[in-house]
C-alpha atoms as a PDB file:
ATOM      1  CA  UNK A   1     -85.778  15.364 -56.684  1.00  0.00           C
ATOM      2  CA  UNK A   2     -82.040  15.562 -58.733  1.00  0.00           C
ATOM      3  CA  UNK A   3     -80.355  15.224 -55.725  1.00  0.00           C
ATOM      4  CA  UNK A   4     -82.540  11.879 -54.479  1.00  0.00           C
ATOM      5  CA  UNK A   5     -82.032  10.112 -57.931  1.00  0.00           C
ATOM      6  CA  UNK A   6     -78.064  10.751 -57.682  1.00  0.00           C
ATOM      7  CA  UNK A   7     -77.779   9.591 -53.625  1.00  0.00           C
ATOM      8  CA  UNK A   8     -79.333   5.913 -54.791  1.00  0.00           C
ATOM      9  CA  UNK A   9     -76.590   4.791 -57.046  1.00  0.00           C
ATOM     10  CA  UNK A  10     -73.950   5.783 -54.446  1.00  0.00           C
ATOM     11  CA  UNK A  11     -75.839   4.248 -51.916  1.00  0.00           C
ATOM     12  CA  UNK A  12     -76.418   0.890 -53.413  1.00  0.00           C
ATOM     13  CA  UNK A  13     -72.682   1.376 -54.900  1.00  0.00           C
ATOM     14  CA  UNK A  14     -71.772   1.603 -50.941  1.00  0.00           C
ATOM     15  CA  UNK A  15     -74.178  -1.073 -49.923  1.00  0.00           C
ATOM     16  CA  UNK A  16     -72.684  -3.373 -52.230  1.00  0.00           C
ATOM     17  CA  UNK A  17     -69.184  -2.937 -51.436  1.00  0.00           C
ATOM     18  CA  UNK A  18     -70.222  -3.240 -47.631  1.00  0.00           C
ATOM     19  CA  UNK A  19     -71.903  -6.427 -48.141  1.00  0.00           C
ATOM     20  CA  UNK A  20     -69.015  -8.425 -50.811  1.00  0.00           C
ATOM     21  CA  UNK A  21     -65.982  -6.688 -47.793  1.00  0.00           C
ATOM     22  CA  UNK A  22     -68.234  -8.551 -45.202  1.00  0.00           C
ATOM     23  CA  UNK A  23     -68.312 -11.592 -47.011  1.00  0.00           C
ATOM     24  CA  UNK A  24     -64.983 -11.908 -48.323  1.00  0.00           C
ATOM     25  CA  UNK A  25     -63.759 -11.040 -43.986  1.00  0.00           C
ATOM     26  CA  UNK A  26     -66.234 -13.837 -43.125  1.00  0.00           C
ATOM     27  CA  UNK A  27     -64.803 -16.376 -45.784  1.00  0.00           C
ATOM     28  CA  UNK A  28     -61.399 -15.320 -44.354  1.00  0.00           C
ATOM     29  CA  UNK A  29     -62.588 -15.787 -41.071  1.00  0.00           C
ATOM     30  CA  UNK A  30     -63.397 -19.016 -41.448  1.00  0.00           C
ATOM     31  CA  UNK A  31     -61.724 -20.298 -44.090  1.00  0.00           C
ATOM     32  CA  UNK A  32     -60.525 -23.415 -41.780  1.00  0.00           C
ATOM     33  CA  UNK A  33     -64.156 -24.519 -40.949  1.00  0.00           C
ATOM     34  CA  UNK A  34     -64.824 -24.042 -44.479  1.00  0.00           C
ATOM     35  CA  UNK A  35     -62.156 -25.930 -45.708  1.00  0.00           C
ATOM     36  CA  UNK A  36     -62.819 -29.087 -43.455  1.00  0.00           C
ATOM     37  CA  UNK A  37     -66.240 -29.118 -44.327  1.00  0.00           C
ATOM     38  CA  UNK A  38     -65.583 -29.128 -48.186  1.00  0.00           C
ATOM     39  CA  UNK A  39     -62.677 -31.482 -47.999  1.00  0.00           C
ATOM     40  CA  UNK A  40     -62.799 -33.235 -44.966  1.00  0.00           C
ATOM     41  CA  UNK A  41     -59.956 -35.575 -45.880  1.00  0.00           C
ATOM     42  CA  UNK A  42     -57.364 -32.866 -46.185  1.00  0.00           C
ATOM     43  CA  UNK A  43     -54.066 -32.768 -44.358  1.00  0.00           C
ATOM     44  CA  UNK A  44     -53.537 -29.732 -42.221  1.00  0.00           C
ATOM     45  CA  UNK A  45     -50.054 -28.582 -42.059  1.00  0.00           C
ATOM     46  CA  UNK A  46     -48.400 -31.341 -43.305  1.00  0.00           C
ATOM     47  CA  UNK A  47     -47.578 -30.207 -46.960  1.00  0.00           C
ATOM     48  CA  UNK A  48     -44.312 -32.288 -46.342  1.00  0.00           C
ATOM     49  CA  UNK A  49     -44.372 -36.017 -45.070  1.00  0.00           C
ATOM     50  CA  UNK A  50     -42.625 -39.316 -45.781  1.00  0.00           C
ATOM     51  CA  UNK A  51     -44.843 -42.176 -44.353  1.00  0.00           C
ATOM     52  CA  UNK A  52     -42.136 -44.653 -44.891  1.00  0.00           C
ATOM     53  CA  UNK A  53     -38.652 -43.227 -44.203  1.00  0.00           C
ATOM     54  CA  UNK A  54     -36.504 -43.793 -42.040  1.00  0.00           C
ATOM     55  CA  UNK A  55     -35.320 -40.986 -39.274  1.00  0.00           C
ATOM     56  CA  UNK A  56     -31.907 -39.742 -39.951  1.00  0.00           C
ATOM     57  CA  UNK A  57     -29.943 -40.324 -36.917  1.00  0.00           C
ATOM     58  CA  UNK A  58     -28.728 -37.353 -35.266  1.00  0.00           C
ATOM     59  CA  UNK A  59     -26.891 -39.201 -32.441  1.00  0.00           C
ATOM     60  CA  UNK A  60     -23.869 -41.710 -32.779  1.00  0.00           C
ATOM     61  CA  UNK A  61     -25.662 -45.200 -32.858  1.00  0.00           C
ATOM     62  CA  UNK A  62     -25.225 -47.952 -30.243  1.00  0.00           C
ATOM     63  CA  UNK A  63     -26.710 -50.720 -29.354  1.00  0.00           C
ATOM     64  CA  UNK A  64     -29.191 -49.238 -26.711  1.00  0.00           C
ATOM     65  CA  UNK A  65     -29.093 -51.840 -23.850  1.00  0.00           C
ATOM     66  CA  UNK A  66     -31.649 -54.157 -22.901  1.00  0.00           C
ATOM     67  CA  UNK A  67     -32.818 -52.433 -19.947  1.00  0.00           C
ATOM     68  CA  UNK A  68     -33.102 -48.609 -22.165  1.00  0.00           C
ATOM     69  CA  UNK A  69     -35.572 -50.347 -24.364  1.00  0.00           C
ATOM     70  CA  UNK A  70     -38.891 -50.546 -22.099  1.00  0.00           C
ATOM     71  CA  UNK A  71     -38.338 -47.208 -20.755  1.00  0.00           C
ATOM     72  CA  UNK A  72     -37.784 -45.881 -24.213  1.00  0.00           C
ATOM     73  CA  UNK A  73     -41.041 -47.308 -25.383  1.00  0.00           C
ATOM     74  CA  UNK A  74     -42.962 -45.908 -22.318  1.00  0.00           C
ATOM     75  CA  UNK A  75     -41.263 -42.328 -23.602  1.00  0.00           C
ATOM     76  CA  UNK A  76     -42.474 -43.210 -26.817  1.00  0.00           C
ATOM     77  CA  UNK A  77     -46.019 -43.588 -25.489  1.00  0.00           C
ATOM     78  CA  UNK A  78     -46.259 -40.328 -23.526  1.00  0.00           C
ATOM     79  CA  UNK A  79     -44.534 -38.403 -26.623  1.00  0.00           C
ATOM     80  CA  UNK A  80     -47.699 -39.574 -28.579  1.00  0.00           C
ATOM     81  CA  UNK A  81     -50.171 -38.374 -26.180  1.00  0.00           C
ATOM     82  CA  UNK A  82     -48.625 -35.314 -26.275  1.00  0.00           C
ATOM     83  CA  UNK A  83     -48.177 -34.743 -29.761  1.00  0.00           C
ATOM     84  CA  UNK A  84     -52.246 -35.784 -29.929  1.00  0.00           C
ATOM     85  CA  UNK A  85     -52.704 -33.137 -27.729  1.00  0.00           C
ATOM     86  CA  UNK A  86     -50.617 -30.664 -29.230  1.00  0.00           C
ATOM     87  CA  UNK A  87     -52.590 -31.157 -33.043  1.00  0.00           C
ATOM     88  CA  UNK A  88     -55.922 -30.686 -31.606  1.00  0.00           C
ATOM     89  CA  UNK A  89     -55.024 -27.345 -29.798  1.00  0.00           C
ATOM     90  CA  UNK A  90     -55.089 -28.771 -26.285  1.00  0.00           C
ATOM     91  CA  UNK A  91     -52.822 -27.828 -23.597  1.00  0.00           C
ATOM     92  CA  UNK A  92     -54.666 -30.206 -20.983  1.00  0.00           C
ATOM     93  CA  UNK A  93     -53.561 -33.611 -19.830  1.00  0.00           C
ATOM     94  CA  UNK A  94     -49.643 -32.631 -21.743  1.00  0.00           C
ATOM     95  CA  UNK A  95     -48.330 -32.161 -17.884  1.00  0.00           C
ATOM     96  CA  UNK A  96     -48.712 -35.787 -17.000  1.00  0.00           C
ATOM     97  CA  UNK A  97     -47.635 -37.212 -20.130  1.00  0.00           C
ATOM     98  CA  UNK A  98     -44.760 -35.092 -20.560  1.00  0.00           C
ATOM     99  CA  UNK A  99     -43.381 -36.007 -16.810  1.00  0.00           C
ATOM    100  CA  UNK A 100     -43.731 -39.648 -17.653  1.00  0.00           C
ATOM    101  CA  UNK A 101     -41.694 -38.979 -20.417  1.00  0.00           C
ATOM    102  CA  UNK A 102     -39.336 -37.393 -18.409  1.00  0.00           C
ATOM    103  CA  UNK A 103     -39.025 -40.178 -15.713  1.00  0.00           C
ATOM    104  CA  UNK A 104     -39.231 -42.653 -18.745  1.00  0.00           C
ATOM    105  CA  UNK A 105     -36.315 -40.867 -20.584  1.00  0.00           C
ATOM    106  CA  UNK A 106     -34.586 -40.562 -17.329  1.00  0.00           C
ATOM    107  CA  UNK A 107     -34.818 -44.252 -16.165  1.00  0.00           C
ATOM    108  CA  UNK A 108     -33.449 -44.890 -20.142  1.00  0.00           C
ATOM    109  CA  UNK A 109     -30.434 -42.812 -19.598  1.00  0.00           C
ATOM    110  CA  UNK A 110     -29.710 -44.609 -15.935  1.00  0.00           C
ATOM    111  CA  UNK A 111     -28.885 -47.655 -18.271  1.00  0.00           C
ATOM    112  CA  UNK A 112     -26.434 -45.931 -20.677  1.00  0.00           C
ATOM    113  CA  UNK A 113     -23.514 -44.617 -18.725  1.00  0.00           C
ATOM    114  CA  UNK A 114     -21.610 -41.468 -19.682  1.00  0.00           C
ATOM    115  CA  UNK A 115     -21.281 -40.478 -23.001  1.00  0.00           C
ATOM    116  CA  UNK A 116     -23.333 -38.398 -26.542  1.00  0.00           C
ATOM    117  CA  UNK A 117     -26.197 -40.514 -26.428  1.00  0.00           C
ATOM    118  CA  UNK A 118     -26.638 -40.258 -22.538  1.00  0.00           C
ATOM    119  CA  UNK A 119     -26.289 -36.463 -22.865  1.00  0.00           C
ATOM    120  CA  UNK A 120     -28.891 -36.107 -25.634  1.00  0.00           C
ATOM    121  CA  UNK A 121     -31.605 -38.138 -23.306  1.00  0.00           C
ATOM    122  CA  UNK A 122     -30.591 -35.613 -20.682  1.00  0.00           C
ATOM    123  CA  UNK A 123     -31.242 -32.756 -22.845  1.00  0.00           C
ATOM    124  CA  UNK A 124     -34.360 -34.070 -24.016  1.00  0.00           C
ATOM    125  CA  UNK A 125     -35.620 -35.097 -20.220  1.00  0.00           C
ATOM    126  CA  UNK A 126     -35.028 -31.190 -19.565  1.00  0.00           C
ATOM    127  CA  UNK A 127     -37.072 -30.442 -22.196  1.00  0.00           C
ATOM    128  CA  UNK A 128     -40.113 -33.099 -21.011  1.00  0.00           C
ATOM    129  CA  UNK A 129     -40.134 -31.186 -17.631  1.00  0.00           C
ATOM    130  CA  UNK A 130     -40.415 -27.913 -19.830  1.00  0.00           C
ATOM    131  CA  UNK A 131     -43.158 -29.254 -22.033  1.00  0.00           C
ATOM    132  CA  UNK A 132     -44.944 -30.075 -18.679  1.00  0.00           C
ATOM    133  CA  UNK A 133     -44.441 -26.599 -17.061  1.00  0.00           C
ATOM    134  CA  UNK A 134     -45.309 -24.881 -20.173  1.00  0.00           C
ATOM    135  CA  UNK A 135     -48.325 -22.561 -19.252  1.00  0.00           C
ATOM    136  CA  UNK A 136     -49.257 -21.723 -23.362  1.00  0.00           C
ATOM    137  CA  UNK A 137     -49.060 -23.514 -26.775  1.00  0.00           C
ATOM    138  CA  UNK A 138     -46.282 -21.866 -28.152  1.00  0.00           C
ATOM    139  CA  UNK A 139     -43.683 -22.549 -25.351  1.00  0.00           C
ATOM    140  CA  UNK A 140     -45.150 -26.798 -25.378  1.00  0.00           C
ATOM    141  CA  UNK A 141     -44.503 -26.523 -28.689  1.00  0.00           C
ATOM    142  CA  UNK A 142     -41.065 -25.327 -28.774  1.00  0.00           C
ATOM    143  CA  UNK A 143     -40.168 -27.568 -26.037  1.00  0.00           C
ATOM    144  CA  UNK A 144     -41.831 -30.580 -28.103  1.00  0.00           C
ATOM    145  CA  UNK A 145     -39.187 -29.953 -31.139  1.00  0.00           C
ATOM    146  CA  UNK A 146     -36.566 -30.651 -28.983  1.00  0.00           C
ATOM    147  CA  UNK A 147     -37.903 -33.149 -27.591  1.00  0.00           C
ATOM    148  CA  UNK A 148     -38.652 -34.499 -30.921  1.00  0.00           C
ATOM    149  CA  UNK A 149     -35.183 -34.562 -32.220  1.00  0.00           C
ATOM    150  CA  UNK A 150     -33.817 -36.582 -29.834  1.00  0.00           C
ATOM    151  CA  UNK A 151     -36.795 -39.437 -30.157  1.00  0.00           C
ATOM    152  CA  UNK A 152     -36.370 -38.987 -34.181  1.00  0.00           C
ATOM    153  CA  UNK A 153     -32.802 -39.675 -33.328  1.00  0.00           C
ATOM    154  CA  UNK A 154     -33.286 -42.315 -31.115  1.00  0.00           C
ATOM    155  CA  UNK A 155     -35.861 -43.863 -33.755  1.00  0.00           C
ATOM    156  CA  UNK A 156     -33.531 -43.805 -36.455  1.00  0.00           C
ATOM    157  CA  UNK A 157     -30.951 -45.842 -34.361  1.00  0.00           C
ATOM    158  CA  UNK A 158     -33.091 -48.431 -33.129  1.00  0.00           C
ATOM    159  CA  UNK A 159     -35.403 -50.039 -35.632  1.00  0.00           C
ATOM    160  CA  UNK A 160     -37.750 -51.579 -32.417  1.00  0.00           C
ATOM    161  CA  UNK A 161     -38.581 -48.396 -31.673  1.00  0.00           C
ATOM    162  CA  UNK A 162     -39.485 -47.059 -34.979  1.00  0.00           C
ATOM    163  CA  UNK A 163     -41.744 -49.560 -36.066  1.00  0.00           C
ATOM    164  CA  UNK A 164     -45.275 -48.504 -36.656  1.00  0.00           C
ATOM    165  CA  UNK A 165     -44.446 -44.973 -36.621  1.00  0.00           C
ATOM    166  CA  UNK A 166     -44.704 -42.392 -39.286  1.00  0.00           C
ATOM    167  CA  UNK A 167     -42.428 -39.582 -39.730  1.00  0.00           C
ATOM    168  CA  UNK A 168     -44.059 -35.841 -40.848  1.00  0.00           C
ATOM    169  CA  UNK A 169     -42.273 -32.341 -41.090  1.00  0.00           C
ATOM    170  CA  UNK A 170     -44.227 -29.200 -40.597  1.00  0.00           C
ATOM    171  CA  UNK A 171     -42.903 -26.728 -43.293  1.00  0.00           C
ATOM    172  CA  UNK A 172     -43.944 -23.864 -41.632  1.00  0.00           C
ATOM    173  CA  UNK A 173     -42.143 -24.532 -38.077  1.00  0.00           C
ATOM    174  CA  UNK A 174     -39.186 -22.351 -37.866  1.00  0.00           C
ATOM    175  CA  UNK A 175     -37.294 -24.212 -35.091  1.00  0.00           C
ATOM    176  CA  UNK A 176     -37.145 -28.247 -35.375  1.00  0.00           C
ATOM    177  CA  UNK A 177     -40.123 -29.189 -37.656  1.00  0.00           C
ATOM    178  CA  UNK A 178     -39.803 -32.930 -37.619  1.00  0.00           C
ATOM    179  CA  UNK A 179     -42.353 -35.143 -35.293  1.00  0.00           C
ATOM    180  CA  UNK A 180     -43.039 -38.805 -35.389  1.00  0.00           C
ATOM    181  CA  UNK A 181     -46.900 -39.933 -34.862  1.00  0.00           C
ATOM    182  CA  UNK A 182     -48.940 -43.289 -35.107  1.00  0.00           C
ATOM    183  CA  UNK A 183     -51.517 -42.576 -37.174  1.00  0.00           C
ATOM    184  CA  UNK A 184     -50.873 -42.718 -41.033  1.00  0.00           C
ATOM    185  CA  UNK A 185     -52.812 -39.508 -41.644  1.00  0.00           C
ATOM    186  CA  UNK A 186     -50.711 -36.283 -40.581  1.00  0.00           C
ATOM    187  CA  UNK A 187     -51.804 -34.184 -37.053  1.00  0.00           C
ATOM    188  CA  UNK A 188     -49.564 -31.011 -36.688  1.00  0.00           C
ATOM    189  CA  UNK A 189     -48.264 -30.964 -33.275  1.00  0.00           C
ATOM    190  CA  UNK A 190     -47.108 -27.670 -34.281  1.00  0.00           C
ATOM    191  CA  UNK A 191     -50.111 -26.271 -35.966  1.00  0.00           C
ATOM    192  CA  UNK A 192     -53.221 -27.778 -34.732  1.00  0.00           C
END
């Protein structure tokens, strides 16, 4: 009978500590789900973001020529699909978009000749084809920074293309953080 009455506090004790670990790893678990339902209106991984500002050019500016623009807009269509994609954790449909922005970036560059800028579309067309070959998340995403630095660029030196666009930076992103996006309200392309 001693030994009964001593087993039931270390029991419960156990039971206890069983049950507030299990909650406290469900929480955790869902802590995401959790969040948006409690604050619906929250920004995911956009702790940094200037809906106003202006790209910093990268590249040397130029007047782009009349016949970059269109294609350059086209680009700037398919980068947008992509980026949606990207934020809501969906590798599907980025293929397409990112070879249009390939062929867009490349029929952009046809109108440039030689020189920095031409090379930077290049570079970035390289990286569309990558973002469209990219078989996981991770590797899309990495190819989307650099493919984002060059249309940042690009923004920042002509005002046309900027125009209606909002500028975010993803503060946990180790390589290039910075995207560009239509809606006002942030979607990390390199979150979800």
């Amino acid at each position: 009978m001693n030994t009964e009455t001593h087993r039931t506090p270390r029991i419960r004790v156990l039971a206890l500590t069983v049950l507030i670990l299990g909650s406290a790893g469900l929480l955790y678990a869902f802590r995401e789900p959790l969040l948006d339902w409690f604050f619906p209106d929250r920004e995911k991984g956009a702790a940094v973001h200037d809906h106003d500002a202006t790209p910093a050019a990268s590249l040397p500016c130029s007047d782009l020529p009349e016949g970059a623009l269109e294609p350059l807009r086209t680009a700037f269509a398919a980068y947008e699909e992509i980026r949606s994609s990207l934020a809501a954790d969906r590798l599907g449909g980025v293929s397409p978009h990112a070879h249009r922005l390939a062929s867009s970036l490349g029929e952009a560059r046809g109108t440039l000749g030689s020189g920095e800028l031409a090379g930077a579309l290049e570079d970035a067309e390289h990286a569309a084809h990558a973002l469209g070959g990219a078989r996981d998340l991770k590797s899309a995403r990495e190819s989307f920074g650099e493919v984002s630095e060059t249309v940042i660029s690009l923004a920042a030196c002509e005002p046309g293309l900027a125009e209606g666009w909002h500028l975010y930076e993803c503060p946990m992103e180790s390589g290039y953080n910075k995207w560009l996006q239509r809606p006002a309200k942030a979607q990390n392309p390199f979150m979800g």
